[in-house]
Protein backbone atom coordinates (compact mmCIF):
# COMPACT_ATOMS: atom_id res chain seq x y z
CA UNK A 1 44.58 21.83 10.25
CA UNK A 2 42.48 19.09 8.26
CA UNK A 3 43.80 16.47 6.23
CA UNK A 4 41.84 15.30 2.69
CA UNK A 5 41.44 11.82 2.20
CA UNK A 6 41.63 10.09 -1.01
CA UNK A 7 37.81 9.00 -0.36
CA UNK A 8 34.98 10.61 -2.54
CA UNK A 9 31.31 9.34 -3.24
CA UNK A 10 29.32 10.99 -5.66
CA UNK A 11 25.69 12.42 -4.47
CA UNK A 12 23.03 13.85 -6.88
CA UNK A 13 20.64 16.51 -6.03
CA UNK A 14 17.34 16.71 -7.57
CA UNK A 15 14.60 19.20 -6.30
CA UNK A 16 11.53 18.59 -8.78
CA UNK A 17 12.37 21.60 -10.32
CA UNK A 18 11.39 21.91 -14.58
CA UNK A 19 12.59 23.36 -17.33
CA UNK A 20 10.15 25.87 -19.15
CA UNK A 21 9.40 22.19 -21.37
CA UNK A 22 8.42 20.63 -18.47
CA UNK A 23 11.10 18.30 -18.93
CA UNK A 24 12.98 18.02 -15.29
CA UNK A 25 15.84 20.33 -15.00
CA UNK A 26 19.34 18.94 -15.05
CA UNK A 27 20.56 17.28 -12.12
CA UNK A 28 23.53 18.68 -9.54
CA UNK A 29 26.13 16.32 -8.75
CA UNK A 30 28.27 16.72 -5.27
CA UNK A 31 31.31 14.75 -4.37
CA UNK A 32 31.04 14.13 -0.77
CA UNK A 33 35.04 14.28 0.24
CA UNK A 34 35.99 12.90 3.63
CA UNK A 35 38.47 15.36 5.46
CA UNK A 36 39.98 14.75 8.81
CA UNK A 37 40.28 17.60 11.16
CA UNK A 38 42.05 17.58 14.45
CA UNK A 39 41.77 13.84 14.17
CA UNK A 40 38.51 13.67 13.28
CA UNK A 41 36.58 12.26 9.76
CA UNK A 42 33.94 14.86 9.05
CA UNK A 43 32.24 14.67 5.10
CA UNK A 44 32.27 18.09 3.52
CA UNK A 45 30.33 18.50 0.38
CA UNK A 46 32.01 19.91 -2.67
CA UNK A 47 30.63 20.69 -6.14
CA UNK A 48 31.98 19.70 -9.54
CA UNK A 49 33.66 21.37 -12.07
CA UNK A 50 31.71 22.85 -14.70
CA UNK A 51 33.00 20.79 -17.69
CA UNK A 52 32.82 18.25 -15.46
CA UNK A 53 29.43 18.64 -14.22
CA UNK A 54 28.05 19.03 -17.97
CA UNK A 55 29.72 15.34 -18.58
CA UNK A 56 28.04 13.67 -15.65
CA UNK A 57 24.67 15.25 -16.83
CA UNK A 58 25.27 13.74 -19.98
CA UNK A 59 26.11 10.66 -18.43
CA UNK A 60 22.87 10.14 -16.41
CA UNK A 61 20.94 11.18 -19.43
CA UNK A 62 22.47 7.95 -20.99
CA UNK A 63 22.02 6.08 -17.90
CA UNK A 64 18.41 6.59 -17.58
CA UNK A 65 17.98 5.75 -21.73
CA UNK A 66 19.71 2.62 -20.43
CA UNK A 67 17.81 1.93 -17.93
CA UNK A 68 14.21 2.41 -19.36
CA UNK A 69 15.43 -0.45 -22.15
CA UNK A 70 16.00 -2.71 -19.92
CA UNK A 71 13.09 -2.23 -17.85
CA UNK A 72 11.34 -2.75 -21.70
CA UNK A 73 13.89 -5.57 -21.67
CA UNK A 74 12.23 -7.14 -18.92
CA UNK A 75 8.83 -7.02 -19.60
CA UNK A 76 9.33 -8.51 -23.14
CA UNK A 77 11.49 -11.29 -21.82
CA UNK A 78 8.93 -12.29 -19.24
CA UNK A 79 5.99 -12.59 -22.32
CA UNK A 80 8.36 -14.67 -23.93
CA UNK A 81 8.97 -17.13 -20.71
CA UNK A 82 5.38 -17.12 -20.24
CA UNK A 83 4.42 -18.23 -23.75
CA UNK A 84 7.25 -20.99 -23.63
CA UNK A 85 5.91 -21.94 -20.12
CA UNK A 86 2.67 -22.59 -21.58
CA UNK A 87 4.17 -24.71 -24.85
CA UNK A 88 6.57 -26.57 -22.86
CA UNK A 89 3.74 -27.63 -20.52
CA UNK A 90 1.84 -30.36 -22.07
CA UNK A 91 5.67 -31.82 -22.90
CA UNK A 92 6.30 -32.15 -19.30
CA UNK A 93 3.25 -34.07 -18.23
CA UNK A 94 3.85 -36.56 -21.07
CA UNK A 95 7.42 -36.77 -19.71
CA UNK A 96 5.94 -37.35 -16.09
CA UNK A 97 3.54 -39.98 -17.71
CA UNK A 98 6.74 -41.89 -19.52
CA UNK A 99 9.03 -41.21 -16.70
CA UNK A 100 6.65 -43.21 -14.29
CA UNK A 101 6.95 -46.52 -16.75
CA UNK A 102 10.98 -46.44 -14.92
CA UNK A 103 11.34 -47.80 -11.56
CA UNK A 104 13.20 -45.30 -9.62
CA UNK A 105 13.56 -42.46 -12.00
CA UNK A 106 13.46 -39.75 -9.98
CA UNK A 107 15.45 -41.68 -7.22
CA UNK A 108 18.52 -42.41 -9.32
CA UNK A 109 18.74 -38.54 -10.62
CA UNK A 110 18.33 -37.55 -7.55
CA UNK A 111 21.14 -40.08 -6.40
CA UNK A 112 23.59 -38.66 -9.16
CA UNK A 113 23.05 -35.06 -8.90
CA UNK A 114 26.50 -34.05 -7.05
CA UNK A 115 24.90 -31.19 -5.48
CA UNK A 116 21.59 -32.81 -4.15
CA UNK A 117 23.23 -35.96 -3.26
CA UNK A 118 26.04 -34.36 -1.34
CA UNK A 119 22.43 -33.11 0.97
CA UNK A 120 21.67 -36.51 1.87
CA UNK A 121 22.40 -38.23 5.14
CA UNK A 122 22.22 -41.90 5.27
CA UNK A 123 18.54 -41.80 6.99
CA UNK A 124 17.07 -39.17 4.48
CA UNK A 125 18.88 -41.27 1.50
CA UNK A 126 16.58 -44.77 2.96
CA UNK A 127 13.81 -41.86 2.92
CA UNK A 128 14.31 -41.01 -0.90
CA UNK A 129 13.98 -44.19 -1.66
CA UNK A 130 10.46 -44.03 -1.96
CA UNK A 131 10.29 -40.99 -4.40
CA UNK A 132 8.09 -41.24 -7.33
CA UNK A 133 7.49 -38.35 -9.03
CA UNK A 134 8.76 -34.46 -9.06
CA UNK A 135 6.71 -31.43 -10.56
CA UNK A 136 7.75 -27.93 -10.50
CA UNK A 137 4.85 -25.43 -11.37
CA UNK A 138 5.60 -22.03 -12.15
CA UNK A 139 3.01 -19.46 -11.27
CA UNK A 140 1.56 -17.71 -14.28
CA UNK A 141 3.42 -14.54 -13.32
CA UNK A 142 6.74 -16.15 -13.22
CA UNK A 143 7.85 -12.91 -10.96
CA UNK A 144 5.43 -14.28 -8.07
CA UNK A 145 7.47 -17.43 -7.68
CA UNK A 146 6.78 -21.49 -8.34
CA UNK A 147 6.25 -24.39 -5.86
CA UNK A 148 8.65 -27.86 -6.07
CA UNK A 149 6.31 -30.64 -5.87
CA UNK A 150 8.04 -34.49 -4.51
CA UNK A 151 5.26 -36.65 -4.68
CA UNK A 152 5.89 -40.22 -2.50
CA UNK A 153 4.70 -43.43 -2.74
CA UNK A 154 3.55 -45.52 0.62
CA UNK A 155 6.20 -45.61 3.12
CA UNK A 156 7.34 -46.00 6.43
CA UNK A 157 8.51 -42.56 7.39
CA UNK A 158 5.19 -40.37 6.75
CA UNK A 159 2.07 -39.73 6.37
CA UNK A 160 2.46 -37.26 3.34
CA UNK A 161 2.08 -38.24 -0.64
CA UNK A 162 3.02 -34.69 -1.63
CA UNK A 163 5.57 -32.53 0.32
CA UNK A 164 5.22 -28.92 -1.22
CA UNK A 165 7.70 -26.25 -0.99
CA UNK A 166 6.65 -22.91 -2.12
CA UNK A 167 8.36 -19.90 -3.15
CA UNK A 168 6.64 -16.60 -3.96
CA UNK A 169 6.56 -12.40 -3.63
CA UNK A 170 5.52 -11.37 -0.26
CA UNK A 171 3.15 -8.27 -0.17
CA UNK A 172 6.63 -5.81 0.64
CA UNK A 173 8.39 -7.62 -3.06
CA UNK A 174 10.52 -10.05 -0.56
CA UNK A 175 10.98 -13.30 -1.32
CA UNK A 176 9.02 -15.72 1.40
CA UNK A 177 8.92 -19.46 1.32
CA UNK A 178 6.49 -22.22 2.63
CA UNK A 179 6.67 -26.25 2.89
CA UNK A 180 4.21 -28.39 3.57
CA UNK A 181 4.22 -29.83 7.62
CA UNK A 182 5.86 -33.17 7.05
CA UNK A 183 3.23 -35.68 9.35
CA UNK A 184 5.83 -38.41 11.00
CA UNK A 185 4.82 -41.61 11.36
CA UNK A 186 5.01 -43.72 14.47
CA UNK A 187 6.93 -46.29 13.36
CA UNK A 188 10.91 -46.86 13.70
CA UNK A 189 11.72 -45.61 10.82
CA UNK A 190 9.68 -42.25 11.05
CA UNK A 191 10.39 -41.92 14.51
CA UNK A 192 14.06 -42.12 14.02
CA UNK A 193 14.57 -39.45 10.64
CA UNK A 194 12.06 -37.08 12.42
CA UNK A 195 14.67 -37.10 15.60
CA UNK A 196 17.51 -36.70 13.94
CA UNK A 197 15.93 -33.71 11.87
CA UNK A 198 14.90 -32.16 15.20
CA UNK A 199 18.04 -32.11 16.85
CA UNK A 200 20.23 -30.92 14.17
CA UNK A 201 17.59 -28.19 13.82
CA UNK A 202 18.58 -27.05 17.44
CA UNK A 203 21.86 -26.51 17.00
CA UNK A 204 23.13 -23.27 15.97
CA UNK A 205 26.15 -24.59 13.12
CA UNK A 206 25.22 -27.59 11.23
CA UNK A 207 25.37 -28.78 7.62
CA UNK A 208 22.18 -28.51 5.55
CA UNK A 209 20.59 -31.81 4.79
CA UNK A 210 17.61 -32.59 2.05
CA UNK A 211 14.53 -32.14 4.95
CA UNK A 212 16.75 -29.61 6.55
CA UNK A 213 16.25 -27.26 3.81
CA UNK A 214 12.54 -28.20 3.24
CA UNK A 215 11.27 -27.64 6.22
CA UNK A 216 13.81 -24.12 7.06
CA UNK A 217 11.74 -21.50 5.60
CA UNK A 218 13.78 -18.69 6.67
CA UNK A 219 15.61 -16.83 3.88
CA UNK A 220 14.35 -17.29 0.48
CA UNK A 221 16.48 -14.73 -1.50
CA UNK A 222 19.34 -17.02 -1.38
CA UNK A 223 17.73 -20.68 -1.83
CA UNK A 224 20.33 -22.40 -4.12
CA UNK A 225 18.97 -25.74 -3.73
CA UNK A 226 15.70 -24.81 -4.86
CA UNK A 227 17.64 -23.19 -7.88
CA UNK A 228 19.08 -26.39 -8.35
CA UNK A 229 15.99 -28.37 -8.59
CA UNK A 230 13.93 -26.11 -10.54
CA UNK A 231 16.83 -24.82 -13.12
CA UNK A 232 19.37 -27.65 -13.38
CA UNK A 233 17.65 -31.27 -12.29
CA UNK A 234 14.13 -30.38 -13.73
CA UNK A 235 14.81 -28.88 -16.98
CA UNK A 236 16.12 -32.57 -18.33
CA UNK A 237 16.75 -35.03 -15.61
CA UNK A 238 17.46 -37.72 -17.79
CA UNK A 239 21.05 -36.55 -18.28
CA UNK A 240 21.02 -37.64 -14.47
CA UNK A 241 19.35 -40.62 -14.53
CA UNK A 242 21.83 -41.74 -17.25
CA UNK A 243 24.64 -39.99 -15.68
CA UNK A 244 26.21 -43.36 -13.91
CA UNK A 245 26.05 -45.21 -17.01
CA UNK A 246 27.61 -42.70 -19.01
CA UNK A 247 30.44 -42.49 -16.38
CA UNK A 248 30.69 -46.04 -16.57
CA UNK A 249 31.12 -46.49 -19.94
CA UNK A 250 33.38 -43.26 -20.41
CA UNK A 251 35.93 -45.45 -17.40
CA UNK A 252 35.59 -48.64 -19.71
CA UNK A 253 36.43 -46.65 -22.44
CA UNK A 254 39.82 -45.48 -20.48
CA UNK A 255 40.15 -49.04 -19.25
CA UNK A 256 40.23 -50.30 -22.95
CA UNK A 257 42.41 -47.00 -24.30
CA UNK A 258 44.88 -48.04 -21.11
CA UNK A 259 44.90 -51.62 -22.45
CA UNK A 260 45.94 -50.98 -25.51
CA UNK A 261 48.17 -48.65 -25.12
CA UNK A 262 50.31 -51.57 -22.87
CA UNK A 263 49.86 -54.33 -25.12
CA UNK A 264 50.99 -51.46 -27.79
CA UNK A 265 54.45 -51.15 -25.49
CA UNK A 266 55.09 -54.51 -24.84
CA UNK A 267 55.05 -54.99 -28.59
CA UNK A 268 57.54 -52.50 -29.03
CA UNK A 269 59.72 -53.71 -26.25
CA UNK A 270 59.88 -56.60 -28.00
CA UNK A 271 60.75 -55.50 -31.12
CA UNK A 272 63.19 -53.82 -29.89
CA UNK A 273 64.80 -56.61 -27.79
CA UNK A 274 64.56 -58.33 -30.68
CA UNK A 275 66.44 -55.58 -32.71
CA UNK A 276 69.14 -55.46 -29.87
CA UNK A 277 69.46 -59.30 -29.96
CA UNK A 278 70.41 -59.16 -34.33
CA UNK A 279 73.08 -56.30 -33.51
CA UNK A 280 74.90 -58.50 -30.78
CA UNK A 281 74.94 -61.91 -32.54
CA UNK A 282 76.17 -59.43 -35.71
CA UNK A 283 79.34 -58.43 -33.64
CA UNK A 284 79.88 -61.62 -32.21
CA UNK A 285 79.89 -62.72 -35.95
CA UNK A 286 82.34 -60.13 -36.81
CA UNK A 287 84.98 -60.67 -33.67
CA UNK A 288 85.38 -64.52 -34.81
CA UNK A 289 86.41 -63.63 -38.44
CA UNK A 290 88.48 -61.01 -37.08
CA UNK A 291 90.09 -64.03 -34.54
CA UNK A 292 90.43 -66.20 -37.74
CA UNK A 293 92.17 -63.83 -39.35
């Protein structure tokens, strides 16, 4: 006795054979339904219906229109990326030039980007302090990848003026990722931040910080703090930099809305103690001509 399941995937067979056009000859779709006999799953294959059959022929024909345009898709977008790269660039570096005239630029976007500054423990946050500059470079295929570029000024944690992290298309089409070896100093400071780095990367469950992620160059595919950098802080970090201020002002603005709004209310609880103070002394007026009466 077998039972049939309520489970079906859909196979396609194709076995290079032409039509007399020398167009390939129409593919034959199987349902592979799961059947359980004496307690057992076993996959039997079962063909189609011919109406049925003729529609998912159709359907793949459409499919594979579909997915030649987008392929086309694709290729046209990248051109266009590529020719923006290359008009955006000189914009950049005269950003970079004006950006450097600001003490602390990069430091203060950095500080009020949620995502990046939720990364930060209180050693790597004394570290950042001594960020001048970020670049992110695309490579001219944007497909191979780009490399994030933190540029330092002197301080007492390292060596480095540049720490590089780089992010391209292995040889197989995976995604790889390298940094740049991060030369400690031997001073308190370094000493301490490079220990505290070390031991959190021994432990098998612990939350990402900033040189955490720089220095992991495990899985690439999934980097969303490199996302973050290159597509969100980097595209106009003076939204950022600004981004306290703004908040600041928005508050006041509250503050002085909230403010009004009271001195609005007390106004009107005046009036209308006022209003309630006419009507009583009017009925105290009219009882003591009713008395006299």
């Amino acid at each position: 006795m077998s039972e049939i399941k309520n489970t079906t995937e859909v196979t396609e067979e194709s076995n290079g054979v032409t039509n007399n056009n020398g167009s390939p000859a129409p593919k034959k779709f199987k349902k592979d339904v799961v059947e359980v006999q004496n307690g057992e799953e076993a996959s039997v294959e079962c063909d189609f219906d011919k109406d049925t059959q003729k529609t998912l022929e159709e359907i793949d024909t459409c499919q594979n229109v579909i997915d030649n345009l987008n392929e086309k898709a694709s290729e046209e977008i990248l051109k266009v990326e590529q020719k923006y790269n290359k008009l955006r660039k000189p914009y950049f570096e005269k950003r970079n030039e004006l950006i450097k005239k600001i003490p602390n630029f990069w430091v203060q976007a950095f500080l009020n980007h949620a995502q990046i500054r939720c990364l930060l423990s209180t050693e790597e946050e004394e570290c950042i302090q001594h960020l001048k500059n970020i670049e992110i470079e695309e490579f001219e295929d944007i497909k191979s990848g780009y490399r994030i570029k933190f540029h330092f000024e002197e301080n007492p944690f390292f060596e480095n003026e540049v720490l590089v992290k780089e992010f391209h298309l292995a040889s197989t089409g995976d995604p790889t990722c390298t940094s740049t070896e991060i030369k400690w100093k031997n001073t308190e400071e370094g000493k301490s931040l490079k220990d505290v780095i070390t031991s959190k990367q021994h432990k098998s469950k612990v939350e990402i910080t900033f040189f955490l992620w720089f220095l992991e160059n495990g899985d690439a595919s999934s980097d969303d703090i490199a996302e973050v950098i290159k597509d969100d802080l980097w595209p106009n970090p003076l939204q950022y930099f600004l981004c306290s201020e703004i908040e600041q002002n928005s508050a006041d603005e509250s503050d002085d809305d909230d403010v009004v709004e009271i001195e609005e209310d007390e106004e009107l609880d005046e009036e209308n103690e006022g209003e309630e103070l006419d009507d009583e002394e009017l009925d105290n007026e009219e009882l003591d001509e009713e008395n006299d009466e």
